[in-house]
PDB file of N, CA and C in Angstrom:
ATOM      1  N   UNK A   1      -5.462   9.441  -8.623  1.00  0.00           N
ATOM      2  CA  UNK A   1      -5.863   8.060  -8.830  1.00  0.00           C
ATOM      3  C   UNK A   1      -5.023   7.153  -7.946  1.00  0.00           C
ATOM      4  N   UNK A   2      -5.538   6.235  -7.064  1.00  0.00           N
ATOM      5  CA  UNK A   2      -4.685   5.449  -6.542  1.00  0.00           C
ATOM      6  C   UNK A   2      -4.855   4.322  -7.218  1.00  0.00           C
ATOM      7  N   UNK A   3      -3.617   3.243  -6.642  1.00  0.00           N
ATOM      8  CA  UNK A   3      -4.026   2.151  -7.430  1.00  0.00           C
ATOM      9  C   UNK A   3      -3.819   0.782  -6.268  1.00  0.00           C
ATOM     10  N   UNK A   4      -4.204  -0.231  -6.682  1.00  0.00           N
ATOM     11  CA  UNK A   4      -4.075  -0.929  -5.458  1.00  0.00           C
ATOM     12  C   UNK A   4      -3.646  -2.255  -6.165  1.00  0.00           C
ATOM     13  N   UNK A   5      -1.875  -2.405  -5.762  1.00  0.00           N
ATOM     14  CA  UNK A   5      -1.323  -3.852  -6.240  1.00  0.00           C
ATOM     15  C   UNK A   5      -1.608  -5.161  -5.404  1.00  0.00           C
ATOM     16  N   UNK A   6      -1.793  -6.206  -5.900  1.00  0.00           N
ATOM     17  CA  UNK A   6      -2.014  -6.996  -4.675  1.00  0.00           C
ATOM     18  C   UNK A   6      -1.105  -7.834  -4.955  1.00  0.00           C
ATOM     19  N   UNK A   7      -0.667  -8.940  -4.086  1.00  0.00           N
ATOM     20  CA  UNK A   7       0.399  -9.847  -3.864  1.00  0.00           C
ATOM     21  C   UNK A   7       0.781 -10.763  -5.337  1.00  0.00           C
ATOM     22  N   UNK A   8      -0.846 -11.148  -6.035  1.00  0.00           N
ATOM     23  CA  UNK A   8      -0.520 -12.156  -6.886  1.00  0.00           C
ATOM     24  C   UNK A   8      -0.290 -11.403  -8.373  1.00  0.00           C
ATOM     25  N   UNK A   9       0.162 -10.127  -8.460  1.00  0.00           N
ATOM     26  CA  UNK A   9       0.765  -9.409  -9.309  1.00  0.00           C
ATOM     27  C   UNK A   9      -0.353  -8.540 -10.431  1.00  0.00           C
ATOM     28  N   UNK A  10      -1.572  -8.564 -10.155  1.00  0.00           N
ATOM     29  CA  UNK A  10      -2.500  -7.890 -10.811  1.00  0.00           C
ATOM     30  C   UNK A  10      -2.941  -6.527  -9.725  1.00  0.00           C
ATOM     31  N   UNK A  11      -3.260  -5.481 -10.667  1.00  0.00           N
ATOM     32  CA  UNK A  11      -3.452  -4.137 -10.158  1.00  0.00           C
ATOM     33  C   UNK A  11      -4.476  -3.540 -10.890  1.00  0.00           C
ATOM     34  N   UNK A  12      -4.731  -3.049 -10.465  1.00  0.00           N
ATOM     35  CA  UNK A  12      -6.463  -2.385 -10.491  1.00  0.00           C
ATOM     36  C   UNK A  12      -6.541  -0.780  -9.922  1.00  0.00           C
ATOM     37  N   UNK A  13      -7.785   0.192 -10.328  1.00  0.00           N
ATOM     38  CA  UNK A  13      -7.814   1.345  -9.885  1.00  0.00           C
ATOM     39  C   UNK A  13      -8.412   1.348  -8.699  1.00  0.00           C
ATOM     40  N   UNK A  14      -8.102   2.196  -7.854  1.00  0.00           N
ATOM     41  CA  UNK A  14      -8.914   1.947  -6.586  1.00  0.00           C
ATOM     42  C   UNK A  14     -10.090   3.279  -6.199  1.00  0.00           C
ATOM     43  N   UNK A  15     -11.017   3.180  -5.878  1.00  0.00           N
ATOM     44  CA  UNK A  15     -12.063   4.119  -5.830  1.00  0.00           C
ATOM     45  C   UNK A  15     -11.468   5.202  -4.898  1.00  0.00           C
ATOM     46  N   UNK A  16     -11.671   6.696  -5.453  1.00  0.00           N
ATOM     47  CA  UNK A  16     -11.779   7.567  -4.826  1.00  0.00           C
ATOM     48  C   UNK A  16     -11.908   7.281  -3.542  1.00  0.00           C
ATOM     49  N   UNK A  17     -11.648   8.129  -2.718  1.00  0.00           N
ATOM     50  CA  UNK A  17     -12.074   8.510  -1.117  1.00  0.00           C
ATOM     51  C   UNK A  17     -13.620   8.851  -1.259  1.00  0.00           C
ATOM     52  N   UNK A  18     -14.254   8.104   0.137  1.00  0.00           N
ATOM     53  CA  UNK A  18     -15.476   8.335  -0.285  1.00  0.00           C
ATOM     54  C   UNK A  18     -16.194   9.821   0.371  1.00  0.00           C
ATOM     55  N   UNK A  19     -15.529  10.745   0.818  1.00  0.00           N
ATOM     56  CA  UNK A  19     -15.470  12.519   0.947  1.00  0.00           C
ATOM     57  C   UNK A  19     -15.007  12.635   0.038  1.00  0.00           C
ATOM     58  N   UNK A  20     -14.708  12.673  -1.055  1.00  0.00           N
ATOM     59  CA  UNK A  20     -13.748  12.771  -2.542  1.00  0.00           C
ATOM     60  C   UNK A  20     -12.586  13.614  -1.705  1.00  0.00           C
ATOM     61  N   UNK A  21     -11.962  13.347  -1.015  1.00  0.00           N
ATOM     62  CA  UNK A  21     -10.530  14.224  -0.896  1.00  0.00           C
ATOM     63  C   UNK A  21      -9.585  13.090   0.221  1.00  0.00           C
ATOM     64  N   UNK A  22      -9.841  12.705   1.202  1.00  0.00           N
ATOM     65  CA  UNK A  22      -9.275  11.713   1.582  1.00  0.00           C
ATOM     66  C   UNK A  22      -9.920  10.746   2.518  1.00  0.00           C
ATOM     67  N   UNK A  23      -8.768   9.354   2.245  1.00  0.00           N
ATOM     68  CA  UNK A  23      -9.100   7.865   2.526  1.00  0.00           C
ATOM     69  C   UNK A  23      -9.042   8.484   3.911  1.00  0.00           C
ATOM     70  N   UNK A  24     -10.131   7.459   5.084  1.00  0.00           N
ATOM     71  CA  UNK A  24     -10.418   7.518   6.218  1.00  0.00           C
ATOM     72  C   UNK A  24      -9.861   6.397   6.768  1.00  0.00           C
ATOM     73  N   UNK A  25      -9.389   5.822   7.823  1.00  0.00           N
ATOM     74  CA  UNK A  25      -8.648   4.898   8.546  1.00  0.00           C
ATOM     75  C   UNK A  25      -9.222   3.808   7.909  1.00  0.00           C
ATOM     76  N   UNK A  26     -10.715   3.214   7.966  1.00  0.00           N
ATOM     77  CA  UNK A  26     -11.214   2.310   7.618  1.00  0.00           C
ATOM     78  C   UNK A  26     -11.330   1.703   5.960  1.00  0.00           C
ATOM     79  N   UNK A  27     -11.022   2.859   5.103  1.00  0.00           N
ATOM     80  CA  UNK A  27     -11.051   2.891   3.476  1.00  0.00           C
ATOM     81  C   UNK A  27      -9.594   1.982   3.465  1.00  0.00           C
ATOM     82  N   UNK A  28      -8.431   2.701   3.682  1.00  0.00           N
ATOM     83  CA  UNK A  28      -7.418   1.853   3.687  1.00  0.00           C
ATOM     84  C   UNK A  28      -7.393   0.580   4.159  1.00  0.00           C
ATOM     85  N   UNK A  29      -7.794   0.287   5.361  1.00  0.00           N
ATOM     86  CA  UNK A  29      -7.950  -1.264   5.608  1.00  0.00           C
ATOM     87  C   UNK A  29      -8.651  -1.827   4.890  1.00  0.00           C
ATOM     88  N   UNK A  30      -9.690  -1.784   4.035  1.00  0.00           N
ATOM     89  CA  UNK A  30     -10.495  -2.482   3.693  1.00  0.00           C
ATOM     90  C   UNK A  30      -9.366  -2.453   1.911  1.00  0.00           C
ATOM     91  N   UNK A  31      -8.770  -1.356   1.477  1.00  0.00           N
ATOM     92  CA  UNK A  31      -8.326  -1.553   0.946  1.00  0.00           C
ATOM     93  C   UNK A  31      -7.023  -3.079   0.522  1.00  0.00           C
ATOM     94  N   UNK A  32      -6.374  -2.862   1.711  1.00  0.00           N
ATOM     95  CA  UNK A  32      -5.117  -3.847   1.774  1.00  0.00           C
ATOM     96  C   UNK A  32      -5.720  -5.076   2.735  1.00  0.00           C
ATOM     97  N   UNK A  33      -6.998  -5.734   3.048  1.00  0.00           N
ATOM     98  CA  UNK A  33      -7.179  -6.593   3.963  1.00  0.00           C
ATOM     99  C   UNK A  33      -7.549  -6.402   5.200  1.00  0.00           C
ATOM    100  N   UNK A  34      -7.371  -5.120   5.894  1.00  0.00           N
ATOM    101  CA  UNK A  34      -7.371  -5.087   7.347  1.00  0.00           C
ATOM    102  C   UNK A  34      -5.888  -4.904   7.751  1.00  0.00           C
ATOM    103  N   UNK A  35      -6.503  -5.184   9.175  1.00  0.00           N
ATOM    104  CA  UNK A  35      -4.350  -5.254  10.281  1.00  0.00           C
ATOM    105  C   UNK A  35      -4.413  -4.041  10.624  1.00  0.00           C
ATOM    106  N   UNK A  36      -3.221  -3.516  10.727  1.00  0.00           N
ATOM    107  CA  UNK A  36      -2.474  -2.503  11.255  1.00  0.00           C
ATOM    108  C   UNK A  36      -1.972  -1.540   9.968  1.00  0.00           C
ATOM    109  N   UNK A  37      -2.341  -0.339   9.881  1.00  0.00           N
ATOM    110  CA  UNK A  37      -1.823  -0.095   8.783  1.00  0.00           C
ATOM    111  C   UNK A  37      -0.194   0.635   8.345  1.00  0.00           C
ATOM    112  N   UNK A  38       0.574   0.511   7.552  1.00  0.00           N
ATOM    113  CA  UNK A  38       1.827   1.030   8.064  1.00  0.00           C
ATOM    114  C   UNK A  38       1.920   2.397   6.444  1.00  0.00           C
ATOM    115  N   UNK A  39       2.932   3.110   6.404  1.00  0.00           N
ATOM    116  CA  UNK A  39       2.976   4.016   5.260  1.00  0.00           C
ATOM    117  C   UNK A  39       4.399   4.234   5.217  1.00  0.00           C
ATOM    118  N   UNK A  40       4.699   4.040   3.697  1.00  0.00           N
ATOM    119  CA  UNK A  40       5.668   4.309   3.263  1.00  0.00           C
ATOM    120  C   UNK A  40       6.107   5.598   1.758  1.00  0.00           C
ATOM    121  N   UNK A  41       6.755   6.223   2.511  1.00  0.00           N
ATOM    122  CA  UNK A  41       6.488   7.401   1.490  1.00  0.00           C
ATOM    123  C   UNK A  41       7.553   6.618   0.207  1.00  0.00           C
ATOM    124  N   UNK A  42       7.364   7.212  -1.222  1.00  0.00           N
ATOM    125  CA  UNK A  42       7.620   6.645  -2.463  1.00  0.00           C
ATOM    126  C   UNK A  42       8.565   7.757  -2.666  1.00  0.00           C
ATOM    127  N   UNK A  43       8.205   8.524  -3.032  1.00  0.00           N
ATOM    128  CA  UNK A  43       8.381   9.895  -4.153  1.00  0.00           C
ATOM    129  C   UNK A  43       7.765  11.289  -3.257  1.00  0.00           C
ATOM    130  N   UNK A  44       8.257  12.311  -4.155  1.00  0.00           N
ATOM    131  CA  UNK A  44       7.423  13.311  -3.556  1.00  0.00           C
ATOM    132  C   UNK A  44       6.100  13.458  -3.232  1.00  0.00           C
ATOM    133  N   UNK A  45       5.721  12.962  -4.092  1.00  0.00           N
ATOM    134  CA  UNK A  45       3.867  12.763  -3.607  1.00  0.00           C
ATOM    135  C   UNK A  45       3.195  11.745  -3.447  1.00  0.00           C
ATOM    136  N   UNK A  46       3.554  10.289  -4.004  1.00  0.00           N
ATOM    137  CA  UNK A  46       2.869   9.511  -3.682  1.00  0.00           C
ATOM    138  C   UNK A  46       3.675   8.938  -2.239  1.00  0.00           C
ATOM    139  N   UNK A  47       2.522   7.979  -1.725  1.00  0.00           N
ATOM    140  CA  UNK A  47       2.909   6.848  -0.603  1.00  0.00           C
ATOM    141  C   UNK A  47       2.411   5.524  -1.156  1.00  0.00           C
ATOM    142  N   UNK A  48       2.913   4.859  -0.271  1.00  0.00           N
ATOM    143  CA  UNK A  48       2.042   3.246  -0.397  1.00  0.00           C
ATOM    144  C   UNK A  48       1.993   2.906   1.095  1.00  0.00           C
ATOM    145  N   UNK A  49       0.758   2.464   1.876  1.00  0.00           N
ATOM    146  CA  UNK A  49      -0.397   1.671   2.071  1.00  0.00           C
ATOM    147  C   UNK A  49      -0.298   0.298   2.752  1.00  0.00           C
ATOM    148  N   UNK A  50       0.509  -0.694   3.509  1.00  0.00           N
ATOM    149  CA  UNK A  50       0.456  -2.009   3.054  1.00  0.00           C
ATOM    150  C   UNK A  50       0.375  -2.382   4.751  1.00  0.00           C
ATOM    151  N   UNK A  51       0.032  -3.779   5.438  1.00  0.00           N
ATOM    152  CA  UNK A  51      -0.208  -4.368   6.595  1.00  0.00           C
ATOM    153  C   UNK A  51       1.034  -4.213   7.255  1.00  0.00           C
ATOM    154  N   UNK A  52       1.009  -3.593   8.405  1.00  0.00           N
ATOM    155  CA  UNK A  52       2.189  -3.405   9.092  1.00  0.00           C
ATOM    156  C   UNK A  52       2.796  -4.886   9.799  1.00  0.00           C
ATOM    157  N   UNK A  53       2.259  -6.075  10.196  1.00  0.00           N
ATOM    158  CA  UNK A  53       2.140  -7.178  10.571  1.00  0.00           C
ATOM    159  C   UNK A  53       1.739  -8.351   9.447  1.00  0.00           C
ATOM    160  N   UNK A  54       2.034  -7.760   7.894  1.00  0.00           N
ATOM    161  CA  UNK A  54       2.076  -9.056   6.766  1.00  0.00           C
ATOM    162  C   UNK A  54       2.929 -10.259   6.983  1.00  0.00           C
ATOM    163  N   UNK A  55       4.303  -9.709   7.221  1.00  0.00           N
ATOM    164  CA  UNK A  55       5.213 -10.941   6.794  1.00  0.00           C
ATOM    165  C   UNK A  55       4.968 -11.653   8.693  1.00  0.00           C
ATOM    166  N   UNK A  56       4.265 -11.385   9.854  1.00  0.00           N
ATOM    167  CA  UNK A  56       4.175 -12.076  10.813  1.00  0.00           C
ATOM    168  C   UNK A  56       2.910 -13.116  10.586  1.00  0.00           C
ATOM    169  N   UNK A  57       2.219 -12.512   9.753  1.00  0.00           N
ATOM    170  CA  UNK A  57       0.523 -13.143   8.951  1.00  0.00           C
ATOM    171  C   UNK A  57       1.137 -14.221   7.752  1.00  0.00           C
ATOM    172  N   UNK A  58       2.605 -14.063   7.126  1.00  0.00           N
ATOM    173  CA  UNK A  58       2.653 -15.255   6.674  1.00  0.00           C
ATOM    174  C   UNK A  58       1.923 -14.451   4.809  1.00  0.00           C
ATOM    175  N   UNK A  59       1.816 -13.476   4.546  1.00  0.00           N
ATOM    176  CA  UNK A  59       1.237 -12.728   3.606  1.00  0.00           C
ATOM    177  C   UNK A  59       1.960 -13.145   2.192  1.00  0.00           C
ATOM    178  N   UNK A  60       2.255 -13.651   1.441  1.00  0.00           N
ATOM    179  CA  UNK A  60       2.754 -13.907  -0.062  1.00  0.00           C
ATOM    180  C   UNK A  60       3.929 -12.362   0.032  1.00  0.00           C
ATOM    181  N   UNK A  61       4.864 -12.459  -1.057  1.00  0.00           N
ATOM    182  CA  UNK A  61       5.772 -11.385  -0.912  1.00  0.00           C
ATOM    183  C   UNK A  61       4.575 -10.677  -2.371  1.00  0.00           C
ATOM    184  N   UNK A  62       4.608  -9.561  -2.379  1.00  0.00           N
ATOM    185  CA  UNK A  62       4.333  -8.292  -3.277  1.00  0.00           C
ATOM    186  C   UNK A  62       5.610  -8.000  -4.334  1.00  0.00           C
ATOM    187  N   UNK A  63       6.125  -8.582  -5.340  1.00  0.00           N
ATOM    188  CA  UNK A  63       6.872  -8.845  -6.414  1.00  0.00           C
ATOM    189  C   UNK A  63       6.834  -6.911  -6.829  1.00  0.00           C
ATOM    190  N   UNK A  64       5.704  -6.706  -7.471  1.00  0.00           N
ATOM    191  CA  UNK A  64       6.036  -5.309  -7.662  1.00  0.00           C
ATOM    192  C   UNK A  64       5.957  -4.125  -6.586  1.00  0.00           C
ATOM    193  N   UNK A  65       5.222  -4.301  -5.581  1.00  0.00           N
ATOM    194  CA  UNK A  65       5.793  -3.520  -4.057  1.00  0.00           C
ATOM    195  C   UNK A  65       6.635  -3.358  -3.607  1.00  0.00           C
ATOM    196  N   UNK A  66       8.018  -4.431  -3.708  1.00  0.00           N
ATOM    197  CA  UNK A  66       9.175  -4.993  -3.233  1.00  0.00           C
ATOM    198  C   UNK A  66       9.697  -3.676  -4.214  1.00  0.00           C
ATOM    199  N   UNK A  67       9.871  -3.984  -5.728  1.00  0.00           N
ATOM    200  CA  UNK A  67      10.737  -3.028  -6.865  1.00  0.00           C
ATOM    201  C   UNK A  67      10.552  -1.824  -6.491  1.00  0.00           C
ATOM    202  N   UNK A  68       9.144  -1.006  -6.117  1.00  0.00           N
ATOM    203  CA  UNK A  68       9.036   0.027  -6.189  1.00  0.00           C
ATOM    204  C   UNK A  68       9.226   0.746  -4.916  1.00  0.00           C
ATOM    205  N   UNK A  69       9.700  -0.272  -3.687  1.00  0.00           N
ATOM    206  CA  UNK A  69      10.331   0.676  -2.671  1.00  0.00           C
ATOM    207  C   UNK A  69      12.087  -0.045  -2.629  1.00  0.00           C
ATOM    208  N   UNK A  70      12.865  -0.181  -3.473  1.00  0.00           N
ATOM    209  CA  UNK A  70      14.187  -0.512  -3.921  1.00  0.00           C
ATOM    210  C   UNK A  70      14.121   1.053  -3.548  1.00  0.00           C
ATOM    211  N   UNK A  71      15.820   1.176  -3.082  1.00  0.00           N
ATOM    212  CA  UNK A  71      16.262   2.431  -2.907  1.00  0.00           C
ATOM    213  C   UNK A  71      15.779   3.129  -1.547  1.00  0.00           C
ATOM    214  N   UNK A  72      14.334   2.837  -0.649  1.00  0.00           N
ATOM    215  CA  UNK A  72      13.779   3.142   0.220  1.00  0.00           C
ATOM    216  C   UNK A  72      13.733   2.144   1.565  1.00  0.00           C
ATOM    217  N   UNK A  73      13.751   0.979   0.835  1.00  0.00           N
ATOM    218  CA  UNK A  73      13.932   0.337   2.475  1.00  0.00           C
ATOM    219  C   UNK A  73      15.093  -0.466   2.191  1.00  0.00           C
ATOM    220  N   UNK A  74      15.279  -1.378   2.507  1.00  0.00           N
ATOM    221  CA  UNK A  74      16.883  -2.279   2.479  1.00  0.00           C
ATOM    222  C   UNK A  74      16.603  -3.295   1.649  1.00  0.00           C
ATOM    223  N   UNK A  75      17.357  -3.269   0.409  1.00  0.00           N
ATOM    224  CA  UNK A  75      17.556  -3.873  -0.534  1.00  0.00           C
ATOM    225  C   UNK A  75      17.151  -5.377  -0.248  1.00  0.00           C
ATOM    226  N   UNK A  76      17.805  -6.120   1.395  1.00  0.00           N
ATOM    227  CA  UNK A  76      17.079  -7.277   1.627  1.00  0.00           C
ATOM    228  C   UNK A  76      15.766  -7.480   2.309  1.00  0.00           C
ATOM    229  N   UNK A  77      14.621  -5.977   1.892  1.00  0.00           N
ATOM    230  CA  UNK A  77      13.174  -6.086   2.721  1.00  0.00           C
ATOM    231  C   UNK A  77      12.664  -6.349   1.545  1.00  0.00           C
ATOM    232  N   UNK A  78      11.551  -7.245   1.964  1.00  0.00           N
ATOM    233  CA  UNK A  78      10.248  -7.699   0.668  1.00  0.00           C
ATOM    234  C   UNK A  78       9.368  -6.979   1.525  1.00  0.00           C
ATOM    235  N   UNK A  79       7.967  -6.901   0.509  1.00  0.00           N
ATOM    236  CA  UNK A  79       7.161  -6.084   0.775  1.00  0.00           C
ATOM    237  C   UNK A  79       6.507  -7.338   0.666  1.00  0.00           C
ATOM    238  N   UNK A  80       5.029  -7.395   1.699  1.00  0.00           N
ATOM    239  CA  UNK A  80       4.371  -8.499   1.426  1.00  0.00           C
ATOM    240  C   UNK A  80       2.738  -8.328   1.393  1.00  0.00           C
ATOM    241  N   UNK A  81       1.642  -8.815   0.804  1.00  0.00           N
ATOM    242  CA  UNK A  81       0.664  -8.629   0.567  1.00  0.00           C
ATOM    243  C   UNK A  81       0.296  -7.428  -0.382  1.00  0.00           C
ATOM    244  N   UNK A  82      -1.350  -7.200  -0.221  1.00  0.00           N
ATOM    245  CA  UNK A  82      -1.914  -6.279  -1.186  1.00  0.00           C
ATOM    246  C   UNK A  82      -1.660  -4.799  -0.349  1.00  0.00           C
ATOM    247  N   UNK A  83      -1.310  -3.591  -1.036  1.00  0.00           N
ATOM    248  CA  UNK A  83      -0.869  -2.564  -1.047  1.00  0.00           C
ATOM    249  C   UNK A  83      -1.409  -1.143  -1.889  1.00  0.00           C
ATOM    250  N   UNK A  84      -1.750  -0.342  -0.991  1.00  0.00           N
ATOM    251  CA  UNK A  84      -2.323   0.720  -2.035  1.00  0.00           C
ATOM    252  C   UNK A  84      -1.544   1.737  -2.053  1.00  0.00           C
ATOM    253  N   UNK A  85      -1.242   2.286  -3.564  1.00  0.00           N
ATOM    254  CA  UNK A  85      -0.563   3.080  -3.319  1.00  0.00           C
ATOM    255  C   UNK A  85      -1.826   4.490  -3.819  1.00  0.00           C
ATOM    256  N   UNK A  86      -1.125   5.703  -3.272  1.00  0.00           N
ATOM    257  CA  UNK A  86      -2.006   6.697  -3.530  1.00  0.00           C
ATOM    258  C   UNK A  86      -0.912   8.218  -3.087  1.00  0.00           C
ATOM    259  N   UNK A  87      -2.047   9.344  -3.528  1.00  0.00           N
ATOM    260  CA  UNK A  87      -1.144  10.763  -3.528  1.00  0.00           C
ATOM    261  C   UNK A  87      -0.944  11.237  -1.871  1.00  0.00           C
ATOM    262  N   UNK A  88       0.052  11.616  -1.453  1.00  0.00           N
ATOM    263  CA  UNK A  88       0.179  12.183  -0.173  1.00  0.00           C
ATOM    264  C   UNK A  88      -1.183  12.445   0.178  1.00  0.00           C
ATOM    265  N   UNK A  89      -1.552  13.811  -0.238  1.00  0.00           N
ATOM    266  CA  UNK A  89      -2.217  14.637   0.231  1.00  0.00           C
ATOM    267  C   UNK A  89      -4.139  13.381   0.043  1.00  0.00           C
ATOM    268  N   UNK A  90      -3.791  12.458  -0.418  1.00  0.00           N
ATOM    269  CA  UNK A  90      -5.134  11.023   0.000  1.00  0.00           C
ATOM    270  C   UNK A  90      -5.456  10.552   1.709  1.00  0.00           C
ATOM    271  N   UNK A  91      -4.106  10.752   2.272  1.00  0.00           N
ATOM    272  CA  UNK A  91      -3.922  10.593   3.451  1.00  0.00           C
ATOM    273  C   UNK A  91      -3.766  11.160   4.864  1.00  0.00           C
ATOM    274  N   UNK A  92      -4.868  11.901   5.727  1.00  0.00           N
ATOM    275  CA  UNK A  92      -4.515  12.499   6.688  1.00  0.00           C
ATOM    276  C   UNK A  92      -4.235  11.879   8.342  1.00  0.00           C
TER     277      UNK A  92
END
């Protein structure tokens, strides 16, 4: 199940891959807005998903995106905009 947080703090399930096994370049963008897409691994299996060029777009900061990569990027990086997170193996 992925899930997809967005900036103004509400989260939602996000639809399967539409091959049911994995998101295609274009599923993810449409997921998080478009842009550039960037990936950040979480945990052993999941990643998250989010605009590689947000905070140059001016994107709202991601309040719970920010918490859940604490420990992974530098304590003074915000995460900004809508973000999907999902299982490794969602992503080839």
């Amino acid at each position: 199940m992925a899930l997809l947080i967005k900036a103004d703090g509400t989260q939602e399930t996000y639809p399967e891959p539409a091959n049911g096994t994995d998101y295609k370049l274009a599923e993810l963008k449409a997921a998080i807005g478009g842009g550039y897409i960037e990936m950040l691994a979480l945990d052993g299996d999941r990643i998250m998903v989010l605009d590689e060029e947000g905070k140059l777009k001016g994107f709202p900061v991601n309040r719970e995106a920010t918490r859940m990569t604490r420990g992974i990027v530098a304590d003074s990086d915000l995460i900004v905009g809508d973000v999907l997170v999902c299982r490794n193996d969602q992503v080839r």
